[in-house]
C-alpha atoms as a PDB file:
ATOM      1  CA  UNK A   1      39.069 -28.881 -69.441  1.00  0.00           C
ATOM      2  CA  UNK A   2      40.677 -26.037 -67.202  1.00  0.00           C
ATOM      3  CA  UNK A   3      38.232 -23.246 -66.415  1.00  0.00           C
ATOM      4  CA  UNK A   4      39.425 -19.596 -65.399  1.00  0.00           C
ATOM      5  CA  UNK A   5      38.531 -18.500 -62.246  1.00  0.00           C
ATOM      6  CA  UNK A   6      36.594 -15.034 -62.498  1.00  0.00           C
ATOM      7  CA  UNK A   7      34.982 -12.924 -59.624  1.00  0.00           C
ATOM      8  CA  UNK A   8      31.703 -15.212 -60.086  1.00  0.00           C
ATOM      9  CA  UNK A   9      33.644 -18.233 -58.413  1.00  0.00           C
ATOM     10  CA  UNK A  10      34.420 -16.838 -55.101  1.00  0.00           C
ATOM     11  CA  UNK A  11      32.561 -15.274 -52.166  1.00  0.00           C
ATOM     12  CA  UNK A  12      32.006 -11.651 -52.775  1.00  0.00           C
ATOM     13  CA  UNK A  13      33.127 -10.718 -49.306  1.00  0.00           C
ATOM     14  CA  UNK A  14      36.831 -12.122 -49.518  1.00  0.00           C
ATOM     15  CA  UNK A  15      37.179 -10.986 -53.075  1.00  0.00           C
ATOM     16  CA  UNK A  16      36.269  -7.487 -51.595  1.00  0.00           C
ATOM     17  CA  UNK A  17      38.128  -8.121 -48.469  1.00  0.00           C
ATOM     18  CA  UNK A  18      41.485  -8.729 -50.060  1.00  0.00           C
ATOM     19  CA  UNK A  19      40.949  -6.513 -53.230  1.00  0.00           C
ATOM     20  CA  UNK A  20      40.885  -3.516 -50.880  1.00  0.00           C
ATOM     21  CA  UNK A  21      44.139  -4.958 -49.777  1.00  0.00           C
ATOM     22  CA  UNK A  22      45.589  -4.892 -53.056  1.00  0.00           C
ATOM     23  CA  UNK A  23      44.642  -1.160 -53.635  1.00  0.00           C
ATOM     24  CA  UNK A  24      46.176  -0.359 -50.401  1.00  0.00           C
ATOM     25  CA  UNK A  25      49.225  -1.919 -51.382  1.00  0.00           C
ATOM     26  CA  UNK A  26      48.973  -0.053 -55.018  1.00  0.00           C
ATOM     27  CA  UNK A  27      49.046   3.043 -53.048  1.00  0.00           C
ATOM     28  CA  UNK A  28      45.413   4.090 -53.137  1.00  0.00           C
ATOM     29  CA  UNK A  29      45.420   7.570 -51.225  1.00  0.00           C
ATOM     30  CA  UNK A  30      41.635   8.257 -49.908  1.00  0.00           C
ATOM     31  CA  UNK A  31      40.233  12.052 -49.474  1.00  0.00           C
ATOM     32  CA  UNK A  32      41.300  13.486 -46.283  1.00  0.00           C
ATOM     33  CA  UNK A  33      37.338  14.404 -45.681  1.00  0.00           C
ATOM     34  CA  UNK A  34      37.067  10.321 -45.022  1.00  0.00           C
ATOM     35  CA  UNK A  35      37.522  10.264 -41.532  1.00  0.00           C
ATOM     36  CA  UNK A  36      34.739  12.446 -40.900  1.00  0.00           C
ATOM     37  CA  UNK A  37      31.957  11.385 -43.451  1.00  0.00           C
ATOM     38  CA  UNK A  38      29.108   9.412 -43.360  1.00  0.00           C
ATOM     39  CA  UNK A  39      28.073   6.898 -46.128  1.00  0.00           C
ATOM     40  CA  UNK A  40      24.471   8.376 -46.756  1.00  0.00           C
ATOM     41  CA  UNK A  41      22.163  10.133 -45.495  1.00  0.00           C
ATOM     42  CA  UNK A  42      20.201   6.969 -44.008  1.00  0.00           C
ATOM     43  CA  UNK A  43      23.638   6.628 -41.471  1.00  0.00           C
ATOM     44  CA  UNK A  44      23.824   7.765 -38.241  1.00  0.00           C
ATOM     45  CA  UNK A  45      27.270   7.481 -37.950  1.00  0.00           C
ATOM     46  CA  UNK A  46      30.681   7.818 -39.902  1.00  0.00           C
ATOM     47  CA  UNK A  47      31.922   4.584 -39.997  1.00  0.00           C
ATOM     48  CA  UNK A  48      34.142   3.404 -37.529  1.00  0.00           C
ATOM     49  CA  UNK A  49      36.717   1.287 -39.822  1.00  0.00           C
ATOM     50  CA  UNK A  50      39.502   4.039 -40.921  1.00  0.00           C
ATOM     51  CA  UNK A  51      40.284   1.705 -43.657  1.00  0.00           C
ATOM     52  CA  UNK A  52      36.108   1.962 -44.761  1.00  0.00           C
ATOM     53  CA  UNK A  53      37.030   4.296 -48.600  1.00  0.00           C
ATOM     54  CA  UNK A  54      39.199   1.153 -49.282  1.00  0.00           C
ATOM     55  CA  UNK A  55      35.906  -1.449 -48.867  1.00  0.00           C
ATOM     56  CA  UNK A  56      34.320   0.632 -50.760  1.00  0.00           C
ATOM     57  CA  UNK A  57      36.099   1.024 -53.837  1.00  0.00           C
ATOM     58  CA  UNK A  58      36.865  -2.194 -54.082  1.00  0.00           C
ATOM     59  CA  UNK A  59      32.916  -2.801 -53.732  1.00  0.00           C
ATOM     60  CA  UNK A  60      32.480  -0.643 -56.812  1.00  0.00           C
ATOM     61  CA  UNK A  61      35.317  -1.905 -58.285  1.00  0.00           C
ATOM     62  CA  UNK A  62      33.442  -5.517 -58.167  1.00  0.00           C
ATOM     63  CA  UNK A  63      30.109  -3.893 -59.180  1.00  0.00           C
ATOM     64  CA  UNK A  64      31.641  -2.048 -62.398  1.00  0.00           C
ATOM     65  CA  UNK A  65      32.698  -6.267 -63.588  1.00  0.00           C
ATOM     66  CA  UNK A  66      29.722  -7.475 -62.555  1.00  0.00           C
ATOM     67  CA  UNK A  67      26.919  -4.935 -63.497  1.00  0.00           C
ATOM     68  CA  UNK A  68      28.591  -3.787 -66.701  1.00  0.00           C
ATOM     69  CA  UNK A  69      28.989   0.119 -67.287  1.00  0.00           C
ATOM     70  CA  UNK A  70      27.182   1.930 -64.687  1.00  0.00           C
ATOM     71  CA  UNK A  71      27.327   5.599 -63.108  1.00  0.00           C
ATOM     72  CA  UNK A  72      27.385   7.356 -59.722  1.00  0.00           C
ATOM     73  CA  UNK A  73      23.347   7.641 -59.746  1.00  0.00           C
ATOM     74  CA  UNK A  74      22.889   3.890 -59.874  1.00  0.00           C
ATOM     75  CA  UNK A  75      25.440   3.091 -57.771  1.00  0.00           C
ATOM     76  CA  UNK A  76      23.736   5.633 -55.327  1.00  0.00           C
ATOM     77  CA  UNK A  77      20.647   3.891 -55.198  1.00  0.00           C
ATOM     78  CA  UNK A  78      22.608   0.349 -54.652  1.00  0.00           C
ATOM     79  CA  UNK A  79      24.832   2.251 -51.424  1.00  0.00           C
ATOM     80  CA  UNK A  80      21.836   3.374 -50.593  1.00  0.00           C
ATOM     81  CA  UNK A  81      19.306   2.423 -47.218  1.00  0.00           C
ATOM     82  CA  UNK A  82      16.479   2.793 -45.303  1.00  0.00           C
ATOM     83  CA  UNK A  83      16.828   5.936 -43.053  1.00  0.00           C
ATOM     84  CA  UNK A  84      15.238   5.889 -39.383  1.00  0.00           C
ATOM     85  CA  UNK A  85      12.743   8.951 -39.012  1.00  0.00           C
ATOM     86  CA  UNK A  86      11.611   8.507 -35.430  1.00  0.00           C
ATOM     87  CA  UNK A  87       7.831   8.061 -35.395  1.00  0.00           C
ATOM     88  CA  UNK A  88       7.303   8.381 -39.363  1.00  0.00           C
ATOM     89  CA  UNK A  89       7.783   5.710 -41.334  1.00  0.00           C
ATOM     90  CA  UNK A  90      10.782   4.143 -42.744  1.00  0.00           C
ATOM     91  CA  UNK A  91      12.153   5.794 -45.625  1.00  0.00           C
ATOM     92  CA  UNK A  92      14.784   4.282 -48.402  1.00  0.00           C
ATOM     93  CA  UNK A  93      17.336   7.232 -49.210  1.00  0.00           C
ATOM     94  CA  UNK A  94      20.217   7.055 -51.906  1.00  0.00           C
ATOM     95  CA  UNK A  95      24.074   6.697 -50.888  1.00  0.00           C
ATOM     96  CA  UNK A  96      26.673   9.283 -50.745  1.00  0.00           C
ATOM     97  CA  UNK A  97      26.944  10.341 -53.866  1.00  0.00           C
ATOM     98  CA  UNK A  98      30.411  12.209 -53.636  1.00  0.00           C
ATOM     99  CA  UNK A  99      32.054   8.927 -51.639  1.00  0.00           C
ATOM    100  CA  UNK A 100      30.732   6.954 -54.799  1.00  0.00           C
ATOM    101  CA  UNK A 101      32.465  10.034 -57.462  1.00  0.00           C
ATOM    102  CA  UNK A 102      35.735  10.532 -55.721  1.00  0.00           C
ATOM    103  CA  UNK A 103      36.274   6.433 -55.371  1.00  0.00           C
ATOM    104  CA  UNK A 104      35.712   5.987 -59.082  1.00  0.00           C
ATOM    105  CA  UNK A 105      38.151   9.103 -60.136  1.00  0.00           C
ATOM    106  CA  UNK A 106      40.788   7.890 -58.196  1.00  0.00           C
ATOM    107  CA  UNK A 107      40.166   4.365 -59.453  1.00  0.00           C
ATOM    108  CA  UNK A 108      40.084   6.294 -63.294  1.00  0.00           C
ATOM    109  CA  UNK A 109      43.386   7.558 -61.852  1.00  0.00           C
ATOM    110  CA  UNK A 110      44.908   4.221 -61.252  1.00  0.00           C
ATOM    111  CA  UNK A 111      43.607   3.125 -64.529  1.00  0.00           C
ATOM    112  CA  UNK A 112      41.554   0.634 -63.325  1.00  0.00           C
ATOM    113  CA  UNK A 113      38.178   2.543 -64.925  1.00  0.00           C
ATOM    114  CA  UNK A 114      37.166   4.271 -67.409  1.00  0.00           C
ATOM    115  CA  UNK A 115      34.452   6.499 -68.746  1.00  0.00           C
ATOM    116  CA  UNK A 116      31.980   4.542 -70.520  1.00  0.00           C
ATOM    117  CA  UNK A 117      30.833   5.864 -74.162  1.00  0.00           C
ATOM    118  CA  UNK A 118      27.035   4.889 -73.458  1.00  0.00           C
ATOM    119  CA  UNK A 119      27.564   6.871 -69.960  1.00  0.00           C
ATOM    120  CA  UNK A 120      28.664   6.064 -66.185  1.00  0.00           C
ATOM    121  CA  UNK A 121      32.135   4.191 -65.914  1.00  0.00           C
ATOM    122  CA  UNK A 122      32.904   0.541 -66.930  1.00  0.00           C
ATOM    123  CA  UNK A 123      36.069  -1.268 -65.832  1.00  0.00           C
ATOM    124  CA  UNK A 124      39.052  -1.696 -67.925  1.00  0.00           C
ATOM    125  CA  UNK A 125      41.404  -4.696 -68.913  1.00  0.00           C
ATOM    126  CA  UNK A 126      43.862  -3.841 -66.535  1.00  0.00           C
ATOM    127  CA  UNK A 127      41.216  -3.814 -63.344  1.00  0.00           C
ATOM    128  CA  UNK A 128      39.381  -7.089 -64.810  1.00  0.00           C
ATOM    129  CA  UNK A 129      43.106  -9.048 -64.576  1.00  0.00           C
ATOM    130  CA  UNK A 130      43.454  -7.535 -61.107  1.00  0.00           C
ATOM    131  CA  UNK A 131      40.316  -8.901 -59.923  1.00  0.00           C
ATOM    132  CA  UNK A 132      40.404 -11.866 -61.789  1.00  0.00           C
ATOM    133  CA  UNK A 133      43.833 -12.762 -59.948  1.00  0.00           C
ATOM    134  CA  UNK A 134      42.342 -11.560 -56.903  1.00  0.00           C
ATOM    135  CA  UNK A 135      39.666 -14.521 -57.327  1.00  0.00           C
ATOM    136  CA  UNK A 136      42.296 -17.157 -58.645  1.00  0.00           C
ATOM    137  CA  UNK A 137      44.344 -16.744 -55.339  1.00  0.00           C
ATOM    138  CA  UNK A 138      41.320 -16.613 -53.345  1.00  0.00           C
ATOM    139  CA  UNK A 139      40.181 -20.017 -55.270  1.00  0.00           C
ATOM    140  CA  UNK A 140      43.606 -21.569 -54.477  1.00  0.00           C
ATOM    141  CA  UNK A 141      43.463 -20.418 -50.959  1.00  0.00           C
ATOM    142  CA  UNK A 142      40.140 -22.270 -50.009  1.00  0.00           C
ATOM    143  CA  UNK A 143      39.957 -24.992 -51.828  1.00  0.00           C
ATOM    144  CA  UNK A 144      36.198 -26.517 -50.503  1.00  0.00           C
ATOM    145  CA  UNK A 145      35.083 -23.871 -52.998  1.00  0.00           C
ATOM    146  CA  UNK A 146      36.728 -26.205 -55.789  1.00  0.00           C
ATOM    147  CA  UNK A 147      33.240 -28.618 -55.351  1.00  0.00           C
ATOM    148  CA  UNK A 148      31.125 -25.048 -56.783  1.00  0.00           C
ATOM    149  CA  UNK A 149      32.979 -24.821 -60.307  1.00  0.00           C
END
């Protein structure tokens, strides 16, 4: 019986890794604002890869297959950490929520998304073959992960 390698089979991290790759390559343009922004609120700093608004949408990219349709406020909380407040206690704040909008309307643009009819975005055919082929080179690449299937 041959099985079809999906996003589920392989490390999240490499799937991300080289998916962010791939939208590079498809000629993924990020805001000019990215070189200056921080992720949240919770961050002290912007990050310090410049290729960061790539990582991220292909993050979301993998959360929109995984998680089903889902919008910028849940996404937020998932982005989201615990912010340092000197003396106080810890506190958990939400993710930037305008990193998380732009990503998915230039992913809408690329026609890897779409907007959802129950709400929030959901990923379309064309980005579930992308990742999906992603994963299959990424299975045929390492193959101790053969062992997991």
């Amino acid at each position: 019986m041959v099985r079809i390698t999906s996003v589920y089979d392989v490390p999240p991290g490499e799937l991300i890794r080289r998916t962010a790759l791939k939208l590079k390559e498809m000629g993924m343009t990020p805001p000019d604002w990215t070189k200056y922004v921080k992720t949240g609120v919770h961050k002290e700093r912007a990050p310090e890869d410049p290729d960061w608004f790539y990582y991220r949408s292909a993050s979301i990219l993998r959360k929109l297959y995984v998680m089903g349709p889902i919008g910028v406020s849940r996404l937020r909380n998932l982005y989201g950490g615990r912010k340092n407040r000197g003396h106080s206690p810890e506190k958990f704040r939400r993710g930037s929520g305008s990193v998380i909008r732009k990503s998915l309307q230039i992913l809408e643009q690329m026609g890897l998304v779409r907007k959802s009819k129950d709400g929030g975005r959901e990923i379309t055919p064309t980005g579930k073959s992308l990742l999906d082929k992603i994963a299959a080179e990424i299975m045929k690449d390492m193959p101790e992960l053969q062992k997991y299937r």
